[in-house]
Protein backbone atom coordinates (compact mmCIF):
# COMPACT_ATOMS: atom_id res chain seq x y z
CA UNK A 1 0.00 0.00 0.00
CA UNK A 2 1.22 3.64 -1.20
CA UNK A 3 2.53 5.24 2.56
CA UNK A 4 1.90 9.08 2.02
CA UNK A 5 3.25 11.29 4.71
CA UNK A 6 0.48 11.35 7.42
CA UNK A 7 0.34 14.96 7.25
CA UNK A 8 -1.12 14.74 4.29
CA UNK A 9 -4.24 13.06 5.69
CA UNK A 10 -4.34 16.04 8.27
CA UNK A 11 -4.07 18.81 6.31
CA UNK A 12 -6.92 21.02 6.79
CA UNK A 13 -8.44 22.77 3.22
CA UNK A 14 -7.73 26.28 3.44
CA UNK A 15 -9.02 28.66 0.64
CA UNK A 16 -6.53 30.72 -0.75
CA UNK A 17 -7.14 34.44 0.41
CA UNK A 18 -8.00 37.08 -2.17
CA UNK A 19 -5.70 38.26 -4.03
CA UNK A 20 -6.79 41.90 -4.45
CA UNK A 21 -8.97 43.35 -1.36
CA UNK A 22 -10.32 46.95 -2.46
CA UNK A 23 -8.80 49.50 -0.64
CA UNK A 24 -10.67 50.89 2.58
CA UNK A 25 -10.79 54.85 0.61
CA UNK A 26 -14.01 56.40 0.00
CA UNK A 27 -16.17 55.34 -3.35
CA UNK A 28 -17.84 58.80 -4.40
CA UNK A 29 -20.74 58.64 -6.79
CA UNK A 30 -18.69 60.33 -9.05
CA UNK A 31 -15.72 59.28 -11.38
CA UNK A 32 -12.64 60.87 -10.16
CA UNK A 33 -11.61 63.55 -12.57
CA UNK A 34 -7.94 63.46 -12.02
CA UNK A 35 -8.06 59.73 -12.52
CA UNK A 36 -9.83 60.26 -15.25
CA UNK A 37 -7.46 62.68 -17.05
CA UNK A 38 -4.44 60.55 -16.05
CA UNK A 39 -5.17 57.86 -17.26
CA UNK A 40 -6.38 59.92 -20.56
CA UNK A 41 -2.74 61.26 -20.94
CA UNK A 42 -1.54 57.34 -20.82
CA UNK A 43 -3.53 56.53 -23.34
CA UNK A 44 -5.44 53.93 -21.61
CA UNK A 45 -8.79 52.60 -23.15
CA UNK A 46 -10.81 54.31 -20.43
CA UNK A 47 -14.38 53.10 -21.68
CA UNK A 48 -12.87 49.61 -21.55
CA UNK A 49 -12.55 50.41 -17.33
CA UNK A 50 -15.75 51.91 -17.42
CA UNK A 51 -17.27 48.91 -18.67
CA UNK A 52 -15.74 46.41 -16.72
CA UNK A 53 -14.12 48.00 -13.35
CA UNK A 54 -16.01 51.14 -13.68
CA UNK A 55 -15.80 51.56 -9.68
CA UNK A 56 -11.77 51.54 -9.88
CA UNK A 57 -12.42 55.32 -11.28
CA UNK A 58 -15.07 56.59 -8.42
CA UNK A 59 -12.33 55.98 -5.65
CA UNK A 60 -11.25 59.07 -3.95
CA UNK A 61 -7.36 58.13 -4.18
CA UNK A 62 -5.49 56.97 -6.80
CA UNK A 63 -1.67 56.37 -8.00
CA UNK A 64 -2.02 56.77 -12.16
CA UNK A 65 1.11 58.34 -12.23
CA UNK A 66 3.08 56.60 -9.95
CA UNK A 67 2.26 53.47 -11.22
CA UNK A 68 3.20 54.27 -14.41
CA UNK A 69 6.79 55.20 -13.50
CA UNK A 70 7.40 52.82 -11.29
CA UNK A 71 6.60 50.52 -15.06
CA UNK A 72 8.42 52.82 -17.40
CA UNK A 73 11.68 52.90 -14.95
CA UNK A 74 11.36 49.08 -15.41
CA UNK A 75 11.55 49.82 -19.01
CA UNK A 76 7.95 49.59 -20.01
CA UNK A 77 6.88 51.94 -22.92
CA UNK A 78 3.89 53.75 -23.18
CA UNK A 79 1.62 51.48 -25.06
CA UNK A 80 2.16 48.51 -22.71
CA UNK A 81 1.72 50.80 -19.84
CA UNK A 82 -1.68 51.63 -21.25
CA UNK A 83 -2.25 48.24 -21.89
CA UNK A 84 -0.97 47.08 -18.45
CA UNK A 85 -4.02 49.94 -17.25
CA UNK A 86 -6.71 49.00 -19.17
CA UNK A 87 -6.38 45.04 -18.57
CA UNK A 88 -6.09 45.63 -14.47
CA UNK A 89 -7.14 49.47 -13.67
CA UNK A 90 -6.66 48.09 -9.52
CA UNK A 91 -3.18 48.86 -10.02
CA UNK A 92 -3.60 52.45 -9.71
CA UNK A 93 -4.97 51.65 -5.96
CA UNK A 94 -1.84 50.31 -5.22
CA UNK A 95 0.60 52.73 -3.01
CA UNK A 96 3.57 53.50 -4.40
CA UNK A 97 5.25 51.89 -0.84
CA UNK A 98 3.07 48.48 -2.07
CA UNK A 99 4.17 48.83 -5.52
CA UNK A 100 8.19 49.21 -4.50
CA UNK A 101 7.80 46.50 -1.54
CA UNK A 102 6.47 44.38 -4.91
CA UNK A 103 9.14 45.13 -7.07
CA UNK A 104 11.73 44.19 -4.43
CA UNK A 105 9.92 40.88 -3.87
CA UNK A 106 10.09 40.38 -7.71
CA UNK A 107 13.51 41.33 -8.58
CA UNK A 108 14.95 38.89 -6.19
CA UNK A 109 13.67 35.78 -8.30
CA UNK A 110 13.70 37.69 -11.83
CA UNK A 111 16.61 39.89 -12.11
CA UNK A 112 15.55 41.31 -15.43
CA UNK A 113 13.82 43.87 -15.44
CA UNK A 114 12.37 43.45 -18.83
CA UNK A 115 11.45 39.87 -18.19
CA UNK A 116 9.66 41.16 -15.29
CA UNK A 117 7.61 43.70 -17.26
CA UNK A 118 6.67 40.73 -19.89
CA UNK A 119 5.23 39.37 -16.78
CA UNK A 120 3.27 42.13 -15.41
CA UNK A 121 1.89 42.55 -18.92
CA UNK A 122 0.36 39.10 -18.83
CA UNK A 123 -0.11 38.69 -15.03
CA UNK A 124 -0.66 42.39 -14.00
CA UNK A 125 -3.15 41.27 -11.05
CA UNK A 126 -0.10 39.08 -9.53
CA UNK A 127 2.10 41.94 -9.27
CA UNK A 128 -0.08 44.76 -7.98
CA UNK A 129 -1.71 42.82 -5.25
CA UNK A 130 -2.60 43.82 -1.66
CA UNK A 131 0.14 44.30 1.04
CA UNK A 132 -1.22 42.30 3.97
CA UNK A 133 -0.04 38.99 1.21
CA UNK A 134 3.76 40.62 1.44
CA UNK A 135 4.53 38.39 4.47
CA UNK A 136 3.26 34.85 2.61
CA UNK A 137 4.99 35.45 -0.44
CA UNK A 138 8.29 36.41 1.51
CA UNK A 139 8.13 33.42 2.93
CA UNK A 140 7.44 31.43 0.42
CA UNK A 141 10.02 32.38 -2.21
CA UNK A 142 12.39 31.61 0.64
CA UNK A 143 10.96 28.00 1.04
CA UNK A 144 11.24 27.04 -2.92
CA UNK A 145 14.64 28.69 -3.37
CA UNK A 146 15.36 26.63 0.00
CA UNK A 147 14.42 23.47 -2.66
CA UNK A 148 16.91 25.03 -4.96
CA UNK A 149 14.28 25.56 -7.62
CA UNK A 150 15.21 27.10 -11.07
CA UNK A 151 14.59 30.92 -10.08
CA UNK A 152 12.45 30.95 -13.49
CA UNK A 153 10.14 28.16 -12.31
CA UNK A 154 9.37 30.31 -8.77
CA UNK A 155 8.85 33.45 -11.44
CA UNK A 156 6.37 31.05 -13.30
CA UNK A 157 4.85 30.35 -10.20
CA UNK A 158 4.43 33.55 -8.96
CA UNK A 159 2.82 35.02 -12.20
CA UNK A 160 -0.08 31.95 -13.02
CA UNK A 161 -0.66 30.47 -9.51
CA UNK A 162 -0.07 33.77 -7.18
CA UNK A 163 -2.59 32.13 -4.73
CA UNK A 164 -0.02 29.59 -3.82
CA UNK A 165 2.16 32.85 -2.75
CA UNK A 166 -0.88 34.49 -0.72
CA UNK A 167 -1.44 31.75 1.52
CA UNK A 168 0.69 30.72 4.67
CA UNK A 169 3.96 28.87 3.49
CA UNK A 170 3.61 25.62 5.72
CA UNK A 171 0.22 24.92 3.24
CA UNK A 172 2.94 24.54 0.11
CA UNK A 173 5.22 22.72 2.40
CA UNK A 174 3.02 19.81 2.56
CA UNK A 175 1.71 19.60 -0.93
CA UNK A 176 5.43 19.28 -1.86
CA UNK A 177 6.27 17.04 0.68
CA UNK A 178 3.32 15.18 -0.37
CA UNK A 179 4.52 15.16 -3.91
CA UNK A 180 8.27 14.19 -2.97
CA UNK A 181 6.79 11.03 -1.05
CA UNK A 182 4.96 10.02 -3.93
CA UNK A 183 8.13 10.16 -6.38
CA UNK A 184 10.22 8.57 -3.78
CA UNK A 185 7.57 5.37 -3.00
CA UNK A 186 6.78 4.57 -6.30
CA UNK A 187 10.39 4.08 -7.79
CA UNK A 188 11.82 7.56 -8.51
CA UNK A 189 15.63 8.54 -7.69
CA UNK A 190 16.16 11.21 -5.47
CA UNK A 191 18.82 12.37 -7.25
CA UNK A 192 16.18 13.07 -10.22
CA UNK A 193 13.54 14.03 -7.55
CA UNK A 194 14.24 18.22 -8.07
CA UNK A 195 14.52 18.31 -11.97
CA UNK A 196 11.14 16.01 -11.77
CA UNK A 197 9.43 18.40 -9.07
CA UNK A 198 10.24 21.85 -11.27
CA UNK A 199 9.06 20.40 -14.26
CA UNK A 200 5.83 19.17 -12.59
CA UNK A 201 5.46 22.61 -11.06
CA UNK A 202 5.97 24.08 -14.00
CA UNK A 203 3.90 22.33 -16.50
CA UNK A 204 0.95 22.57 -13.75
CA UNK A 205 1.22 25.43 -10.98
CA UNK A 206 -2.05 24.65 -9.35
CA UNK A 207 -1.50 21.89 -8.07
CA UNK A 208 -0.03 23.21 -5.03
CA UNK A 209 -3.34 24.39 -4.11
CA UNK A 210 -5.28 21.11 -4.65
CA UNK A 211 -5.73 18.85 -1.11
CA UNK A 212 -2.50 16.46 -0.44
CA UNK A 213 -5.36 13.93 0.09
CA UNK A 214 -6.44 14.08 -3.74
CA UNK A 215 -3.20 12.90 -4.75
CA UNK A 216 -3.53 9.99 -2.27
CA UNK A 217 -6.85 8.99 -3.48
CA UNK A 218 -5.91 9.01 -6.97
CA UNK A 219 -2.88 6.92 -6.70
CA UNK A 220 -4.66 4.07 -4.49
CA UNK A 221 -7.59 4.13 -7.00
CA UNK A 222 -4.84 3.24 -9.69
CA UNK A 223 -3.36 1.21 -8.15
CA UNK A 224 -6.07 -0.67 -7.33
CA UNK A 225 -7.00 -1.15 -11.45
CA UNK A 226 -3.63 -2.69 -11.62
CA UNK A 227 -1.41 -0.29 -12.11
CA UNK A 228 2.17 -1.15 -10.99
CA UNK A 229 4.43 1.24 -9.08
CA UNK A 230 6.26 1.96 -12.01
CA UNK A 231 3.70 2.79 -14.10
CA UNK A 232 1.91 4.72 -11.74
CA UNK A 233 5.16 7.13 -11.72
CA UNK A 234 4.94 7.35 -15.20
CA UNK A 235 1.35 7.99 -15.32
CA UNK A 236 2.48 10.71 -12.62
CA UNK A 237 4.83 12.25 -15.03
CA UNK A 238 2.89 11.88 -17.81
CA UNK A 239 -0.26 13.50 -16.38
CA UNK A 240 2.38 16.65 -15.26
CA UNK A 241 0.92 16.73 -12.18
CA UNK A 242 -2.79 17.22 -13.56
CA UNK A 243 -3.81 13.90 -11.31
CA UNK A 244 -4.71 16.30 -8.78
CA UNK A 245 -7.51 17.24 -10.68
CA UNK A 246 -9.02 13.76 -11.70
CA UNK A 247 -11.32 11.88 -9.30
CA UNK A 248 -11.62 8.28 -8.86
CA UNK A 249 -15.64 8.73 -9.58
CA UNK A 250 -14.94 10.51 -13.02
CA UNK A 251 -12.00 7.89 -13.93
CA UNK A 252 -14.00 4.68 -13.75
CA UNK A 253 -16.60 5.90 -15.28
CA UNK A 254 -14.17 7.07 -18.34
CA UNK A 255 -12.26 3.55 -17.69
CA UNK A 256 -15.30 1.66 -18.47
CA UNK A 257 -16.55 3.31 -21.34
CA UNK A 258 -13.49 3.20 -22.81
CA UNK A 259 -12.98 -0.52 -22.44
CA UNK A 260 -16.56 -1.14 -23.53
CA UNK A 261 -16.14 0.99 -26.76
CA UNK A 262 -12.23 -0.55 -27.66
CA UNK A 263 -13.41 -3.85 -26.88
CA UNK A 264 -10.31 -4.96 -24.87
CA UNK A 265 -9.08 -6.59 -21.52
CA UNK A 266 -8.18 -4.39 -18.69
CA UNK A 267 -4.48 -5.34 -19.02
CA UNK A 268 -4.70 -4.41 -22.80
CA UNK A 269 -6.76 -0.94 -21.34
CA UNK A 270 -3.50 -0.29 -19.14
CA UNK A 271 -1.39 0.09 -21.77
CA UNK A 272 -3.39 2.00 -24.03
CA UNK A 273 -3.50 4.43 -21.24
CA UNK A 274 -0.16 4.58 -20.70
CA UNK A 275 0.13 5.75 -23.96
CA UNK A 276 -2.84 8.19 -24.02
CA UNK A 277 -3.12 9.59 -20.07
CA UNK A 278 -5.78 11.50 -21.20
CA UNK A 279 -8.22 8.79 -21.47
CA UNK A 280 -8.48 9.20 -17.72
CA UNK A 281 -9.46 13.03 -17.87
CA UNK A 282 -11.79 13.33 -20.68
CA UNK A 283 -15.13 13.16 -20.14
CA UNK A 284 -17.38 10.18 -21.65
CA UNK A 285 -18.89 12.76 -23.90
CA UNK A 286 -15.35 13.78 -25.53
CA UNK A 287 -14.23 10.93 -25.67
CA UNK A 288 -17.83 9.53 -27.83
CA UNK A 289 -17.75 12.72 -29.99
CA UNK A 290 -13.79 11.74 -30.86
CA UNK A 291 -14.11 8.26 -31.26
CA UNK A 292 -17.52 9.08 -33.66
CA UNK A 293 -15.18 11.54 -35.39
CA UNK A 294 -12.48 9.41 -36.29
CA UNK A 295 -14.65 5.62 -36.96
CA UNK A 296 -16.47 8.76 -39.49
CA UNK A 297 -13.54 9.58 -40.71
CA UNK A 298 -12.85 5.80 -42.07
CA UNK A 299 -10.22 4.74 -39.67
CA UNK A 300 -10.67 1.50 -37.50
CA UNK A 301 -11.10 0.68 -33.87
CA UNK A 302 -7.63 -1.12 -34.28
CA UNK A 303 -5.51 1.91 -36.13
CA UNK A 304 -7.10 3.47 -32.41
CA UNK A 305 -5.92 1.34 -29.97
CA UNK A 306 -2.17 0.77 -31.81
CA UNK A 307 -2.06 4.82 -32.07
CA UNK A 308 -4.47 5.72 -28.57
CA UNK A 309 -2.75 9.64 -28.34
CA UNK A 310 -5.11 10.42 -31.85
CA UNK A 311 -7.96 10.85 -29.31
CA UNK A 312 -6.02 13.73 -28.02
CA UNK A 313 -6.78 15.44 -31.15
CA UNK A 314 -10.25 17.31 -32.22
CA UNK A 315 -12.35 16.06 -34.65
CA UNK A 316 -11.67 19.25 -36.35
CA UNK A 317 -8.23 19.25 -35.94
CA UNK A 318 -8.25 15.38 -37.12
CA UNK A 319 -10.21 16.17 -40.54
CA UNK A 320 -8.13 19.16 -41.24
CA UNK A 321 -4.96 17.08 -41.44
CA UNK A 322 -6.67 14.05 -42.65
CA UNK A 323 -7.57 16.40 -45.88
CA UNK A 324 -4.19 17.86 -46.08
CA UNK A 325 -2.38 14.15 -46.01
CA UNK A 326 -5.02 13.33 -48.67
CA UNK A 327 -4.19 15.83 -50.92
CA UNK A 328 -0.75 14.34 -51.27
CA UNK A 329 -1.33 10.33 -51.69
CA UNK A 330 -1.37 9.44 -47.88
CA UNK A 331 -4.77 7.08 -47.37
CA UNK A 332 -5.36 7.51 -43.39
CA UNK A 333 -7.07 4.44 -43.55
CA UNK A 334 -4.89 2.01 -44.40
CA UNK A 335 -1.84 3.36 -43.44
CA UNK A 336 -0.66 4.32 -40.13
CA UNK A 337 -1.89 7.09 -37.94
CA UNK A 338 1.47 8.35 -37.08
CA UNK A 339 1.72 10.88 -39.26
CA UNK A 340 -1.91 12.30 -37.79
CA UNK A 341 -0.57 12.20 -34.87
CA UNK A 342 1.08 14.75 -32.43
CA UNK A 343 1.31 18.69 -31.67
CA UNK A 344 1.07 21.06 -34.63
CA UNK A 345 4.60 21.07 -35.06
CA UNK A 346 5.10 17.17 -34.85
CA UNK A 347 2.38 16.84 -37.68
CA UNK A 348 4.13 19.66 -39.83
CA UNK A 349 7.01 17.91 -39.58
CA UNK A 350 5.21 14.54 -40.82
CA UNK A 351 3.69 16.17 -43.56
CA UNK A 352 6.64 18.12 -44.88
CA UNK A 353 8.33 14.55 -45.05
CA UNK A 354 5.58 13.06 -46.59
CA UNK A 355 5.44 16.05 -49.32
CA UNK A 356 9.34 15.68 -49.90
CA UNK A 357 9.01 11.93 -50.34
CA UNK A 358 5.91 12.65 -53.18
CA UNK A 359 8.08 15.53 -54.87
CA UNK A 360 11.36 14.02 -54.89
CA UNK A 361 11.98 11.53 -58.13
CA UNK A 362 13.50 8.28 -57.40
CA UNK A 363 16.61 7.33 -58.83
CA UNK A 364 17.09 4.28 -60.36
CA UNK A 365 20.79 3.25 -59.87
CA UNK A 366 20.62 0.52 -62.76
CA UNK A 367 18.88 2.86 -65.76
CA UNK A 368 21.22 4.19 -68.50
CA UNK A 369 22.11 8.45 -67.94
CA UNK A 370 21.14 10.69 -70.70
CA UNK A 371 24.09 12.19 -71.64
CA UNK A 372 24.36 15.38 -74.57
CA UNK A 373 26.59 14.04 -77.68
């Protein structure tokens, strides 16, 4: 039986705290003029604020200008200030002591300065974010660079999962703890164990915030379908640390359907999701509509199981390139699905070989050369 730390089964479920909590300053019935006009002078799409955050510009205080040269001293110009603005207006709330206690925080795990404004352009609401979460996320950069993470994966964090950074510390100490355990009892070297844990971390930041108990749950239930430890660490790789959000309900119900519809054994079922992971996250309805798409689409139920990651694909996406491999000799239906297969790059790279191999004229090493007299 799996031995998870017992923390883990004690943890209590805490909901991360909000991430911006309005300012205590008076809301007049009226829009703030000087707001107003500052924010004017920036360029920023104003009737875009009205319409969604229209109370940011009745508050009585405001920073416009300071927050935008706090951003252009970082290096920001003026139309991704403006942009910055009209995508998260709350950051003119901000004080400018919040705003240069949040730079300092920043800088010390992203040293560039323009990296760090690419950031607050696409995360603008982790950056300008209330002071009484200044403590938390102290504390909890210390803790991951204290695991020696890559300074850009605690930057990664930070930006798309700044709730794990609002809440108390010892609630992310447990998760990874909880994580570590798992690596370590179902095979995994330590001496991997930190390049594994960044790279789960970053392909899914959220699951710090999921219950250590989930994780638990879903690995038993696995196990108990016959899963061995080593393939339940790959299927914990595989799934880059999206297990968290699967449930044992939802996966037996997607386990049986599948097996019904394939027509195999559950040992022959194992392997086809070791292959294709995501046969234990899609819903029974995605997975009818795909399997409907591609049966349409002329190719068998055994092309399917020898090639299971095709479900991973649309049906759009899987008649596009079905029509495009057409148009140059390739017959999806009795050939192999390889070439279907894969990210947008992997199938560009199929087809351009596929196009080469049509265009190109064989040479015949044994037929005379035409020479000129």
């Amino acid at each position: 039986m799996l031995r998870l730390i017992a923390t883990c089964l004690q943890c209590q479920r805490v909901r991360a705290l909000p991430l911006q909590l309005r300012p205590c300053a008076t809301l007049s019935s009226v829009e703030n003029r000087q707001t107003v006009e500052a924010l004017y002078d920036l360029s920023v799409d104003i009737q875009k604020i009205r319409k969604l955050k229209g109370w940011v510009l009745h508050r009585n205080s405001a920073y416009v200008t300071e927050v935008a040269d706090l951003l252009k001293d970082m290096g920001a110009s003026g139309v991704i200030i403006a942009r910055i603005l009209a995508l998260h207006p709350e950051a003119v709330l901000c004080s400018p002591q919040q705003m240069q206690a949040q730079r300092e925080l920043w800088v010390s795990v992203c040293p560039n300065q323009r990296e760090l404004v690419g950031i607050i352009e696409k995360f603008p609401a982790s950056f300008f974010t209330s002071s009484s979460h200044h403590a938390n996320q102290r504390n909890n950069i210390a803790y991951f660079q204290s695991l020696h993470l890559n300074k850009r994966i605690i930057t990664k964090l930070m930006a798309s999962a700044p709730q794990s950074f609002s809440r108390p510390m010892g609630q992310n100490e447990v998760m990874v703890r909880t994580l570590q355990q798992a690596y370590l009892e179902l095979g995994g070297e330590e001496a991997n164990m930190k390049i594994w844990l960044q790279k789960l971390l970053s392909q899914n930041p959220f699951v710090l915030l999921k219950p250590p108990e989930v994780l638990r749950q879903n690995l038993l239930f696995l196990r108990d379908k016959g899963f061995s430890t080593a393939e339940l660490l790959r299927l914990l790789s595989k799934l880059r640390g999206f297990v968290t959000e699967l449930n044992p309900d939802s996966m037996r119900h997607t386990l049986a359907y599948s097996q019904d519809i394939l027509g195999c054994s559950e040992a022959e079922l194992r392997d086809i999701v070791l292959s294709c992971p995501a046969l234990l996250y899609y819903s029974e309805a995605i997975l009818a509509e795909r399997f409907e798409g591609l049966l349409g689409a002329g190719i068998s139920m055994a092309q399917i199981v020898e090639t299971p990651t095709v479900l991973e694909l649309t049906t759009q996406i899987v008649n596009h390139r079905i029509q495009r491999l057409r148009a140059h000799g390739y017959d999806i239906r009795t050939g192999s699905l390889k070439p279907l297969n894969g990210t947008k790059k992997d199938f560009e790279m199929s087809y351009g070989e596929l196009r080469l191999r049509r265009e190109r004229p064989l040479f015949n090493p044994v037929a005379p050369l035409k020479v000129d007299d």
